[in-house]
N, C-alpha and C. Protein backbone atom coordinates (compact mmCIF):
# COMPACT_ATOMS: atom_id res chain seq x y z
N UNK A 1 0.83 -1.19 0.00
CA UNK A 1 0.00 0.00 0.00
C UNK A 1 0.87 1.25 0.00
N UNK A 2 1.97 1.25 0.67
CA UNK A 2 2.99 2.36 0.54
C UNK A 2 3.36 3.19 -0.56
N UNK A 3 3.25 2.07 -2.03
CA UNK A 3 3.53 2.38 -3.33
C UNK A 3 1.94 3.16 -3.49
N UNK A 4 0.98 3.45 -2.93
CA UNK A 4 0.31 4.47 -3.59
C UNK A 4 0.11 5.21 -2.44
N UNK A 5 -0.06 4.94 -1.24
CA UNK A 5 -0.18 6.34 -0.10
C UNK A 5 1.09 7.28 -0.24
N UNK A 6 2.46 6.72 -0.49
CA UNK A 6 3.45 8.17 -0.67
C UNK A 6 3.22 8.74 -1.99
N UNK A 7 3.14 8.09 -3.09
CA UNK A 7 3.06 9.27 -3.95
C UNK A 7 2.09 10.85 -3.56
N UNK A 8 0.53 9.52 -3.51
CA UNK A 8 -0.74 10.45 -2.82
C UNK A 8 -0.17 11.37 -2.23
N UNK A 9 0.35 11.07 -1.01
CA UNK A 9 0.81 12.03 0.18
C UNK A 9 1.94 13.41 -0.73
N UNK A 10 2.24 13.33 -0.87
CA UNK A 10 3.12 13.82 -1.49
C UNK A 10 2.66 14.87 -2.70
N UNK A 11 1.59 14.30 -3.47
CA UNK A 11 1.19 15.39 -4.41
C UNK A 11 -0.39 15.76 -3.48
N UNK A 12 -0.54 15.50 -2.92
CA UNK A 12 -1.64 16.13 -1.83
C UNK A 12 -0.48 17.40 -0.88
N UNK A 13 0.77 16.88 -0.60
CA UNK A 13 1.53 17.99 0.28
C UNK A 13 1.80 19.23 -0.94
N UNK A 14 2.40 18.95 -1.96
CA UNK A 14 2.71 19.74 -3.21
C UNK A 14 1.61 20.97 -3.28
N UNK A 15 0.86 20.07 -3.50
CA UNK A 15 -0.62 21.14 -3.53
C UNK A 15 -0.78 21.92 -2.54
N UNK A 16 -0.49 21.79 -1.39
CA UNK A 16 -1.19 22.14 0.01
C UNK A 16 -0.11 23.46 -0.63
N UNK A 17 1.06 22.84 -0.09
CA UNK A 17 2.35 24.15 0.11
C UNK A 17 2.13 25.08 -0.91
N UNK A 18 1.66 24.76 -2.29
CA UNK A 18 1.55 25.88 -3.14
C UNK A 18 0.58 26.72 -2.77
N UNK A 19 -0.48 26.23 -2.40
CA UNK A 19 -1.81 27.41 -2.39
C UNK A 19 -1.40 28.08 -0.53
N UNK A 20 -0.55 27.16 0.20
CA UNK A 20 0.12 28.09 1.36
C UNK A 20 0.50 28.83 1.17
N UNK A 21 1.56 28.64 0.00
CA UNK A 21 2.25 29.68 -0.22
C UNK A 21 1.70 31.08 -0.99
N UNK A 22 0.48 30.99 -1.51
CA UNK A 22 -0.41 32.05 -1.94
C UNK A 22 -1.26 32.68 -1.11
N UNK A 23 -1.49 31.44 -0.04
CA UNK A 23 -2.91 31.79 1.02
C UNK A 23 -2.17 31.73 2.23
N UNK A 24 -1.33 32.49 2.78
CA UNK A 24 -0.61 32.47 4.15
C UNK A 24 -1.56 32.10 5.04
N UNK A 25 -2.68 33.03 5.03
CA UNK A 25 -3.90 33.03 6.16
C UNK A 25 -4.83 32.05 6.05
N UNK A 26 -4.14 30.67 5.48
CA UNK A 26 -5.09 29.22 6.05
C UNK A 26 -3.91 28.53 6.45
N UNK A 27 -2.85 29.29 7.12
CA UNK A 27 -1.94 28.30 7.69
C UNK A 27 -1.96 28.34 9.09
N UNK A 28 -2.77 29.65 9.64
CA UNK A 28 -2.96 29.36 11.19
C UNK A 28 -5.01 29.51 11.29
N UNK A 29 -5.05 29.09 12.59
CA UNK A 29 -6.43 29.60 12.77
C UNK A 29 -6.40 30.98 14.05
N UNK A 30 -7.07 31.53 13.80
CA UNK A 30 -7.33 32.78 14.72
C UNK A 30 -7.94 32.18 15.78
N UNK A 31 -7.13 32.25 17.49
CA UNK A 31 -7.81 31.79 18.10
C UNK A 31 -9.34 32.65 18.26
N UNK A 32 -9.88 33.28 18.09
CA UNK A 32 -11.15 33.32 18.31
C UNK A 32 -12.28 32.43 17.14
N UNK A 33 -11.65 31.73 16.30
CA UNK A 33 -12.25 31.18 15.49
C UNK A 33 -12.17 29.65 15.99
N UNK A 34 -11.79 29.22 16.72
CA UNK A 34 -11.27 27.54 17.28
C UNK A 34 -12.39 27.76 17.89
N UNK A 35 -12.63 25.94 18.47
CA UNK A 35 -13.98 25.59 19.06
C UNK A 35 -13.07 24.15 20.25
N UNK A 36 -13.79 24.09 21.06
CA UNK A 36 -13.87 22.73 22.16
C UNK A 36 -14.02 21.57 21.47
N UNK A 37 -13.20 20.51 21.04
CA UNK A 37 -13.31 19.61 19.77
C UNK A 37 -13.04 18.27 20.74
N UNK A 38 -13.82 17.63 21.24
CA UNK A 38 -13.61 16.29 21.31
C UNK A 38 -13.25 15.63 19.95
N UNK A 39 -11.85 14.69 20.06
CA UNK A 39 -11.08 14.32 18.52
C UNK A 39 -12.13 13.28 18.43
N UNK A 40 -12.85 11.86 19.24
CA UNK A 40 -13.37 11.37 18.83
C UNK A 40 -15.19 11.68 18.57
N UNK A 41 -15.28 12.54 18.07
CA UNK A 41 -16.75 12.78 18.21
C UNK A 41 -17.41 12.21 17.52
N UNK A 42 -18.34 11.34 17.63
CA UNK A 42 -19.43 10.74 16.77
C UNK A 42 -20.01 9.77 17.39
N UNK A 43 -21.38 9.24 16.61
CA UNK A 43 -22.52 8.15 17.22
C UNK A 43 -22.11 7.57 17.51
N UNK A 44 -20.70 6.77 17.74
CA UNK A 44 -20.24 5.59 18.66
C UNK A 44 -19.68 5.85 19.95
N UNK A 45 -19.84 7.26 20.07
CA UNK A 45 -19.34 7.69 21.26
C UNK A 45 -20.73 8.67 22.02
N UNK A 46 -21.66 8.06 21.55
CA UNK A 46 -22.81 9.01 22.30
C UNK A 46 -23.64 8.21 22.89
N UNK A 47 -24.95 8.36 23.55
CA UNK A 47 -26.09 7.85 24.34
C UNK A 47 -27.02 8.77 23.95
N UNK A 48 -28.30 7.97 23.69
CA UNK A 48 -29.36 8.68 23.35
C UNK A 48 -29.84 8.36 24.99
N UNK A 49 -30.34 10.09 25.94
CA UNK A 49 -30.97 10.15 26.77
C UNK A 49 -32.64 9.94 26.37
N UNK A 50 -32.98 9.49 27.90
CA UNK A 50 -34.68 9.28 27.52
C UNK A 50 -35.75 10.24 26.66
N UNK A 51 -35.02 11.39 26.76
CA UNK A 51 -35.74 12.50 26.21
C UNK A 51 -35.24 13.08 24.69
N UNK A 52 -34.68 11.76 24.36
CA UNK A 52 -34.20 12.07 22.94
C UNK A 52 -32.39 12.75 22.97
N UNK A 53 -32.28 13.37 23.63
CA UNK A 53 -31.31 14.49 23.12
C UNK A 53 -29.93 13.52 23.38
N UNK A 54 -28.97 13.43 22.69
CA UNK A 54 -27.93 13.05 22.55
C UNK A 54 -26.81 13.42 23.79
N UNK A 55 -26.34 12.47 24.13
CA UNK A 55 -24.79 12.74 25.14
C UNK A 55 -23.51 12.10 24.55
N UNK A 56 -22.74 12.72 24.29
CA UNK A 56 -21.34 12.90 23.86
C UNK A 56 -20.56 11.63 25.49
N UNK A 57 -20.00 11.24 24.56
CA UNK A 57 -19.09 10.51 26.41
C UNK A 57 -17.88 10.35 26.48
N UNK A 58 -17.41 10.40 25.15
CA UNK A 58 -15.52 10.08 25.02
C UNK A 58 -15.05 11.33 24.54
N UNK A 59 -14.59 12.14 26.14
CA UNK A 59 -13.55 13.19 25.71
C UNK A 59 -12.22 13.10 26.05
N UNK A 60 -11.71 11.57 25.82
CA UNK A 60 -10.26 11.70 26.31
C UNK A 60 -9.85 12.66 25.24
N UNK A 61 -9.23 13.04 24.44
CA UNK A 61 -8.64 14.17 23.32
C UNK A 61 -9.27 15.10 23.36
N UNK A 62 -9.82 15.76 24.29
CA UNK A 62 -11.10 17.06 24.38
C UNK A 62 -9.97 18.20 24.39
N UNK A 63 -9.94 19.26 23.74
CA UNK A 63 -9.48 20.45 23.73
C UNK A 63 -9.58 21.67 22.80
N UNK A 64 -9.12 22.76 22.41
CA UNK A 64 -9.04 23.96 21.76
C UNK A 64 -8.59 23.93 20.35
N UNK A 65 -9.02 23.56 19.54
CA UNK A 65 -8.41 22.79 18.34
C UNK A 65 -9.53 24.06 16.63
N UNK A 66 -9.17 23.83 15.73
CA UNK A 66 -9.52 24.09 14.58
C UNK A 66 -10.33 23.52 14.33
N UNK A 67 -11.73 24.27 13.88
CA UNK A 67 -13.22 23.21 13.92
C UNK A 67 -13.39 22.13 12.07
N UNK A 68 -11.98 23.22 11.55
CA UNK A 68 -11.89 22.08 10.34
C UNK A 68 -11.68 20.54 10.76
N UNK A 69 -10.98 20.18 11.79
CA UNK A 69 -10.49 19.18 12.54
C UNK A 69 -11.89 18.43 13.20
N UNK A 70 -12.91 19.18 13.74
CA UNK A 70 -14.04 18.29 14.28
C UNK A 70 -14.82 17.92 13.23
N UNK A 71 -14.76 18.97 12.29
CA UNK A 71 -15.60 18.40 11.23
C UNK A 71 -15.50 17.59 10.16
N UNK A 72 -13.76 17.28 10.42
CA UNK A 72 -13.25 15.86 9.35
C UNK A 72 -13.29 14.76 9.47
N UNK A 73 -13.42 14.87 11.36
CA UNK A 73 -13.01 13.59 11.97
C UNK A 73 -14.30 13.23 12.48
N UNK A 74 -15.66 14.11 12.33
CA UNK A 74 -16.93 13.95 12.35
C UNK A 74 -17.21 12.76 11.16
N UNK A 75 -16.90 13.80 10.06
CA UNK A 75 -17.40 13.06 8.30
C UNK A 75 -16.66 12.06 8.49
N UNK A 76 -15.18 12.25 8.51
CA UNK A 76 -13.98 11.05 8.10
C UNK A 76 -14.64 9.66 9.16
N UNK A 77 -14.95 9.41 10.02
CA UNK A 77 -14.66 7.76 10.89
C UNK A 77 -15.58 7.35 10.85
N UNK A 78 -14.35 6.29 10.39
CA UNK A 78 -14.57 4.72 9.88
C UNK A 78 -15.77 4.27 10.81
N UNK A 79 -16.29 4.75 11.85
CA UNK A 79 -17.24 3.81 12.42
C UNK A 79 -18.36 4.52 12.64
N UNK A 80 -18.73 5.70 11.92
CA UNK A 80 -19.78 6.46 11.39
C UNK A 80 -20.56 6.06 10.55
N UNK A 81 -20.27 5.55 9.26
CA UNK A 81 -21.03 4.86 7.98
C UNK A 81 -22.29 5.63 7.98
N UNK A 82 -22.19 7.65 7.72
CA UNK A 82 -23.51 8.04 7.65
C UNK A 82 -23.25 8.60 5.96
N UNK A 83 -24.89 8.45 6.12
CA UNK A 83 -25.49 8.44 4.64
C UNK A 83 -24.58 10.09 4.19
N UNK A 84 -24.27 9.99 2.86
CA UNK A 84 -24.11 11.74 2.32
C UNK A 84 -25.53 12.35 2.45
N UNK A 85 -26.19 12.25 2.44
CA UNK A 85 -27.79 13.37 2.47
C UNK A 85 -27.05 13.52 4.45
N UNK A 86 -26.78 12.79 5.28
CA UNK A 86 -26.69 13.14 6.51
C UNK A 86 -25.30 13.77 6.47
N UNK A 87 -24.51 13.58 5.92
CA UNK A 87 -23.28 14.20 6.03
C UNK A 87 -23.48 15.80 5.43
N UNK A 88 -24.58 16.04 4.13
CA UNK A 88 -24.70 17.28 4.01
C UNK A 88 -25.17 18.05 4.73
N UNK A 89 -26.06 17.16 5.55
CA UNK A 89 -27.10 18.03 6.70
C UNK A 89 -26.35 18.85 7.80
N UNK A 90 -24.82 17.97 7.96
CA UNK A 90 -23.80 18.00 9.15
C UNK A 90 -23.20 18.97 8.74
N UNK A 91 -22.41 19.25 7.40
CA UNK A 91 -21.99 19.95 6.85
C UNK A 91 -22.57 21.16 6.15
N UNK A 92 -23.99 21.26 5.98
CA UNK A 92 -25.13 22.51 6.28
C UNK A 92 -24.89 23.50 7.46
N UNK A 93 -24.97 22.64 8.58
CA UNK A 93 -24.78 23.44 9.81
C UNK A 93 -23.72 23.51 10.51
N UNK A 94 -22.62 23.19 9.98
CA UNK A 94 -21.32 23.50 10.55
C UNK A 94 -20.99 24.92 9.97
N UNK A 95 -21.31 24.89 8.38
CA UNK A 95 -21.05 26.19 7.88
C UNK A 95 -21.86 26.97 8.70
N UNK A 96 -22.88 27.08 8.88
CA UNK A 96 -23.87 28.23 9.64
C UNK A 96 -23.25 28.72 10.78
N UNK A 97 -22.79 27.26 11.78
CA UNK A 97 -22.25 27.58 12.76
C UNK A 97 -20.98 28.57 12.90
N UNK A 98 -19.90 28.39 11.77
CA UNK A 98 -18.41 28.93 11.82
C UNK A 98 -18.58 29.87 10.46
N UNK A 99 -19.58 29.97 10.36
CA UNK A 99 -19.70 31.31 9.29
C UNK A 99 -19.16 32.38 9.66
N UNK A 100 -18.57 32.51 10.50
CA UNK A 100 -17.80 34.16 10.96
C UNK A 100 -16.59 34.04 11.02
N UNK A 101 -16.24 32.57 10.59
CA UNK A 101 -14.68 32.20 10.09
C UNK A 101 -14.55 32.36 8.59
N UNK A 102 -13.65 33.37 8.33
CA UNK A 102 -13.16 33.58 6.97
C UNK A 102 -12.70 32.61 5.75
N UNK A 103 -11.84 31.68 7.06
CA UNK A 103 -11.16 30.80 5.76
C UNK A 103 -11.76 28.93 5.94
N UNK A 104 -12.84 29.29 6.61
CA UNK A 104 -13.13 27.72 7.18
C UNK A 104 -13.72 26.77 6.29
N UNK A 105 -13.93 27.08 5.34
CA UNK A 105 -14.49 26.61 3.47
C UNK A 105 -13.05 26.23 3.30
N UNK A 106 -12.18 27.01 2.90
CA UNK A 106 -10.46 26.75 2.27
C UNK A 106 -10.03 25.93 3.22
N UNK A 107 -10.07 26.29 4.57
CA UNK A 107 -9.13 25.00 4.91
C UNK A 107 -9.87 23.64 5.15
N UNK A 108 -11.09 23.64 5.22
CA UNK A 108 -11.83 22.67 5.01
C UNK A 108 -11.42 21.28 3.70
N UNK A 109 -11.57 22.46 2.64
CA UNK A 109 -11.02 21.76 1.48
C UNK A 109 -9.62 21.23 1.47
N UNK A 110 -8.79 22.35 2.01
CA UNK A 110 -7.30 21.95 2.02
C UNK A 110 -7.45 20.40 3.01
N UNK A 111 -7.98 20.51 4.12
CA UNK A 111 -6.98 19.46 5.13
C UNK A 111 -8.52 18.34 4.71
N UNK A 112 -9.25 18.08 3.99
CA UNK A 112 -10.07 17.11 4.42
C UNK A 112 -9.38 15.65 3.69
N UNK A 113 -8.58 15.93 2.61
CA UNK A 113 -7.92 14.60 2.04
C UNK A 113 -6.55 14.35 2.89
N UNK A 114 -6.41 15.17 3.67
CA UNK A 114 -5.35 14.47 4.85
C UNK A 114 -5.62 14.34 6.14
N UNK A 115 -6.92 14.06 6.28
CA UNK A 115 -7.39 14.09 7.39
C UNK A 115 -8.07 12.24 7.05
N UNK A 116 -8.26 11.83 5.73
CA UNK A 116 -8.78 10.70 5.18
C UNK A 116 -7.44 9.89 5.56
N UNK A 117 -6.45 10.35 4.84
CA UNK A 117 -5.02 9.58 4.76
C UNK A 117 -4.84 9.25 6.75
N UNK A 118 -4.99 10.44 7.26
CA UNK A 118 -4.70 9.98 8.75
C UNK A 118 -5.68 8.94 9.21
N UNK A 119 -6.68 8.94 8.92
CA UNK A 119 -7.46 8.23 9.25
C UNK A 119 -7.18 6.44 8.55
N UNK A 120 -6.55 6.83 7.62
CA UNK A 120 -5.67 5.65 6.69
C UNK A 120 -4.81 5.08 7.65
N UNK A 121 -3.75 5.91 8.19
CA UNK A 121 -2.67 5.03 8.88
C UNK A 121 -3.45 4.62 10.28
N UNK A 122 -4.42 5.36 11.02
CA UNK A 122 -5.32 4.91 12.14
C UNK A 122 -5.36 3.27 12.04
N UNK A 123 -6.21 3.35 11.06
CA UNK A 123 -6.76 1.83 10.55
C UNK A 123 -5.63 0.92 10.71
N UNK A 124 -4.11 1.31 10.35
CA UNK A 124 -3.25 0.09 10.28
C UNK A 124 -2.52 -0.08 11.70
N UNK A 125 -2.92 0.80 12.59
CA UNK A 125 -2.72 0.54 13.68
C UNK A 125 -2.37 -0.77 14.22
N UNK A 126 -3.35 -1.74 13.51
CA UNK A 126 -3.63 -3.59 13.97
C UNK A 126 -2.37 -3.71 13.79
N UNK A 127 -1.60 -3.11 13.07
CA UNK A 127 0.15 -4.05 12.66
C UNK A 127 1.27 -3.87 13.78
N UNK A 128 0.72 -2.90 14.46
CA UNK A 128 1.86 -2.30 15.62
C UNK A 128 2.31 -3.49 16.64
N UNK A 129 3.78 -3.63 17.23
CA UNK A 129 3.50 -4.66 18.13
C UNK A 129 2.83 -4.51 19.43
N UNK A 130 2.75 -3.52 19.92
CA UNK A 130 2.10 -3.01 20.72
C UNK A 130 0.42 -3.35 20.86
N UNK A 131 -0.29 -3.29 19.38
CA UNK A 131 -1.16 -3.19 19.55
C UNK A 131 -1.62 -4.87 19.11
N UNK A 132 -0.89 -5.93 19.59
CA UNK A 132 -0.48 -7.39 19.38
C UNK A 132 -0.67 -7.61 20.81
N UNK A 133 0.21 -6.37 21.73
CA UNK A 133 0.43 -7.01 23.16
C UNK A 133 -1.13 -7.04 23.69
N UNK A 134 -1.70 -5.59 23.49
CA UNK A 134 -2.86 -5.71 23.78
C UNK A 134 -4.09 -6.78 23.84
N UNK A 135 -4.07 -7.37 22.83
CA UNK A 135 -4.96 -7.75 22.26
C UNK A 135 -4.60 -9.54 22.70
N UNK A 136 -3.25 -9.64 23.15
CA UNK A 136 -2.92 -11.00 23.93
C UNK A 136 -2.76 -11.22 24.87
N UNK A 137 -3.21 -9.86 25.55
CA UNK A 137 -3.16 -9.75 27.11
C UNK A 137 -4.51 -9.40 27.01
N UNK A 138 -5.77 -9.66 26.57
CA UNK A 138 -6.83 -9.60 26.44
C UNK A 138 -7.58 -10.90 26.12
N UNK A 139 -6.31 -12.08 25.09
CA UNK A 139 -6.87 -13.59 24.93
C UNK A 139 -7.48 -13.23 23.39
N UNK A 140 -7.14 -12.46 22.62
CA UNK A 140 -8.50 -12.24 21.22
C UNK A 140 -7.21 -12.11 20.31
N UNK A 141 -5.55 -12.85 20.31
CA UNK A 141 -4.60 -13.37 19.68
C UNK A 141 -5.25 -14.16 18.08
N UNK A 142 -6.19 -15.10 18.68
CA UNK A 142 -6.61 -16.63 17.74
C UNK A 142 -7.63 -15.52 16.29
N UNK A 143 -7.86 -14.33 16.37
CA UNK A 143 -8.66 -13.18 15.29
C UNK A 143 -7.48 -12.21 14.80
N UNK A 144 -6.15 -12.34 15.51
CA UNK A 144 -5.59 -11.00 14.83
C UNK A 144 -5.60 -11.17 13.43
N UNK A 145 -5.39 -12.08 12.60
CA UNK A 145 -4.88 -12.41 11.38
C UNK A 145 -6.07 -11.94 10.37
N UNK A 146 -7.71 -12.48 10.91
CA UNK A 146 -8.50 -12.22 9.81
C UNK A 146 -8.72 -10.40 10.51
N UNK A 147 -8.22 -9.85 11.44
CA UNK A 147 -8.32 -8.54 12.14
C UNK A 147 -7.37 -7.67 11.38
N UNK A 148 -6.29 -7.91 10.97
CA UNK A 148 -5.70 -7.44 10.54
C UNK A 148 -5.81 -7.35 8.61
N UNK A 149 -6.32 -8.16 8.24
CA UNK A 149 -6.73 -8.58 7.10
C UNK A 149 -7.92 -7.45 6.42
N UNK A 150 -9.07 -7.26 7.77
CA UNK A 150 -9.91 -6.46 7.60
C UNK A 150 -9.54 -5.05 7.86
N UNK A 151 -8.33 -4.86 8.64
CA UNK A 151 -8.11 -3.19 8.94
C UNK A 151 -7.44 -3.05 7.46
N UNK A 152 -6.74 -3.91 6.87
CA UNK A 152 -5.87 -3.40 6.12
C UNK A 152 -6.97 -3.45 4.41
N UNK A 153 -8.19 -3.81 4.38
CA UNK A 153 -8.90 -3.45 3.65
C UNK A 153 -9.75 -2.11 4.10
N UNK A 154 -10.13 -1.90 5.12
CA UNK A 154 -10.47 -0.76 5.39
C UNK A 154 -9.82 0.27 5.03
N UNK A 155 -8.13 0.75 5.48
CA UNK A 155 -7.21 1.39 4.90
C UNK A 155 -6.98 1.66 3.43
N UNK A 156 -7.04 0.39 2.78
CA UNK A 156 -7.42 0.77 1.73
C UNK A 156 -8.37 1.64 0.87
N UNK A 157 -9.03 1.37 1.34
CA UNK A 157 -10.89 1.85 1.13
C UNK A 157 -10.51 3.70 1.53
N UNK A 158 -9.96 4.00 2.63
CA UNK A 158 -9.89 5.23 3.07
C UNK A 158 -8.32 5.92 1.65
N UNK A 159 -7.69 5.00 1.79
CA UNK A 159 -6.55 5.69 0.91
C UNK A 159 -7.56 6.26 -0.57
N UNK A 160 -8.37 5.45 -1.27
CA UNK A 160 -9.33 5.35 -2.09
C UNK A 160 -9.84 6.96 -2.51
N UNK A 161 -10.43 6.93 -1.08
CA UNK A 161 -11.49 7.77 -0.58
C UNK A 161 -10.96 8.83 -0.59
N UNK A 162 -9.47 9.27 -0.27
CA UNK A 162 -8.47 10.82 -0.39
C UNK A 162 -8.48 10.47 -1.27
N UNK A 163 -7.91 9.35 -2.20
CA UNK A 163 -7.31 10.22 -3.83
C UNK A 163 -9.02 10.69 -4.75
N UNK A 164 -10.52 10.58 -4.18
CA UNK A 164 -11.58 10.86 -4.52
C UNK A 164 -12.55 11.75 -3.93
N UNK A 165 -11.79 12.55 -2.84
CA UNK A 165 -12.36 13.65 -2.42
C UNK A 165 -13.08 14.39 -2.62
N UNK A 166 -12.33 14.88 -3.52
CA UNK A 166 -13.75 15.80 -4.42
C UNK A 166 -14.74 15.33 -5.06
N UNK A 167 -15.38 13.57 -4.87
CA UNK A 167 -16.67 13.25 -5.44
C UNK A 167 -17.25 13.28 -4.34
N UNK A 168 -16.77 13.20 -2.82
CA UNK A 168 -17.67 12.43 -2.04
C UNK A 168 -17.90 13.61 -0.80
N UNK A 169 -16.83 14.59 -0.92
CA UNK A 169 -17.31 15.69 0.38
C UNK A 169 -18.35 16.42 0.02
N UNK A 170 -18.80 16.85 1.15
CA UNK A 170 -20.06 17.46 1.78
C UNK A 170 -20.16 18.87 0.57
N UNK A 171 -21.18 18.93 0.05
CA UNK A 171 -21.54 20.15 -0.98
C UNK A 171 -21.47 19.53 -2.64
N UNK A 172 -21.26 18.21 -2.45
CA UNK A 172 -21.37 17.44 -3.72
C UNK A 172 -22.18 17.08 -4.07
N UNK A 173 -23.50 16.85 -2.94
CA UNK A 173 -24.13 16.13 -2.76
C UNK A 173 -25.58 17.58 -3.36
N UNK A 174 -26.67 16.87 -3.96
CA UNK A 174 -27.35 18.28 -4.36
C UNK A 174 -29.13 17.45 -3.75
């Protein structure tokens, strides 16, 4: 897989640095434009209370971050599988929300195919030895093989998914 994530990476960085180098002002965010970003945010990390309304529960990574970042890693994970009509809906009201951010469209566009790729090497995580020890100090050893088999098609699928960005993000959808 290396033989097509570095090229990718690489003419995805090419690109970035050129239009940096034209657009200085999508290389930082203004802190008054950042938001409270739990990194894992999404339906696998919530509870529907009795009264309908949703609770958020995993803020280990909770902090002051660039809301391009909540809203990639909203769309981007792998364990979301929401429809595009719901991803536009998400991406409807994020704009509404950070509409008083200037460049939050541009860097949106800029970082969302490397925000796919990160989410790429996430997935291959299963190969680490580390993440071997775990999982045999847990007894669930006798699955790594077809586990690893399946992360590394997933990864795939996401490498896919950056070099096709522009069919599948939010505003494509009509």
């Amino acid at each position: 897989m290396n033989e097509e994530f570095e090229p990718h990476f690489r003419a995805l960085s090419a690109a970035a640095f050129e239009k940096l180098s034209v657009q200085p002002e999508l290389r930082t965010v203004d802190p008054q434009y950042r938001c409270l970003s739990p990194s894992d945010l999404g339906f696998h990390n919530a509870l529907r209370r009795p009264d309908g309304l949703l609770v958020f529960v995993d803020f280990e990574y909770f902090g002051w971050d660039d809301p391009v970042k909540l809203v990639c890693d909203f769309i981007l994970h792998p364990g979301m599988n929401i429809s595009a009509v719901d991803r536009q809906q998400f991406w409807n009201g994020t704009q509404e929300i950070f509409a008083n951010d200037p460049t939050f469209v541009e860097r949106f566009e800029l970082c969302l195919p490397f925000y796919a790729l990160r989410w790429c090497m996430i997935l291959l995580n299963e190969f680490l030895p580390e993440r071997w020890q775990r999982r045999k100090a847990a007894g669930t050893l006798d699955e790594l093989d077809e586990r690893k088999a399946q992360q590394f098609l997933k990864a795939r699928a996401w490498l896919i998914k950056s070099k096709a960005v522009q069919e599948w993000k939010p505003g494509s959808v009509t």
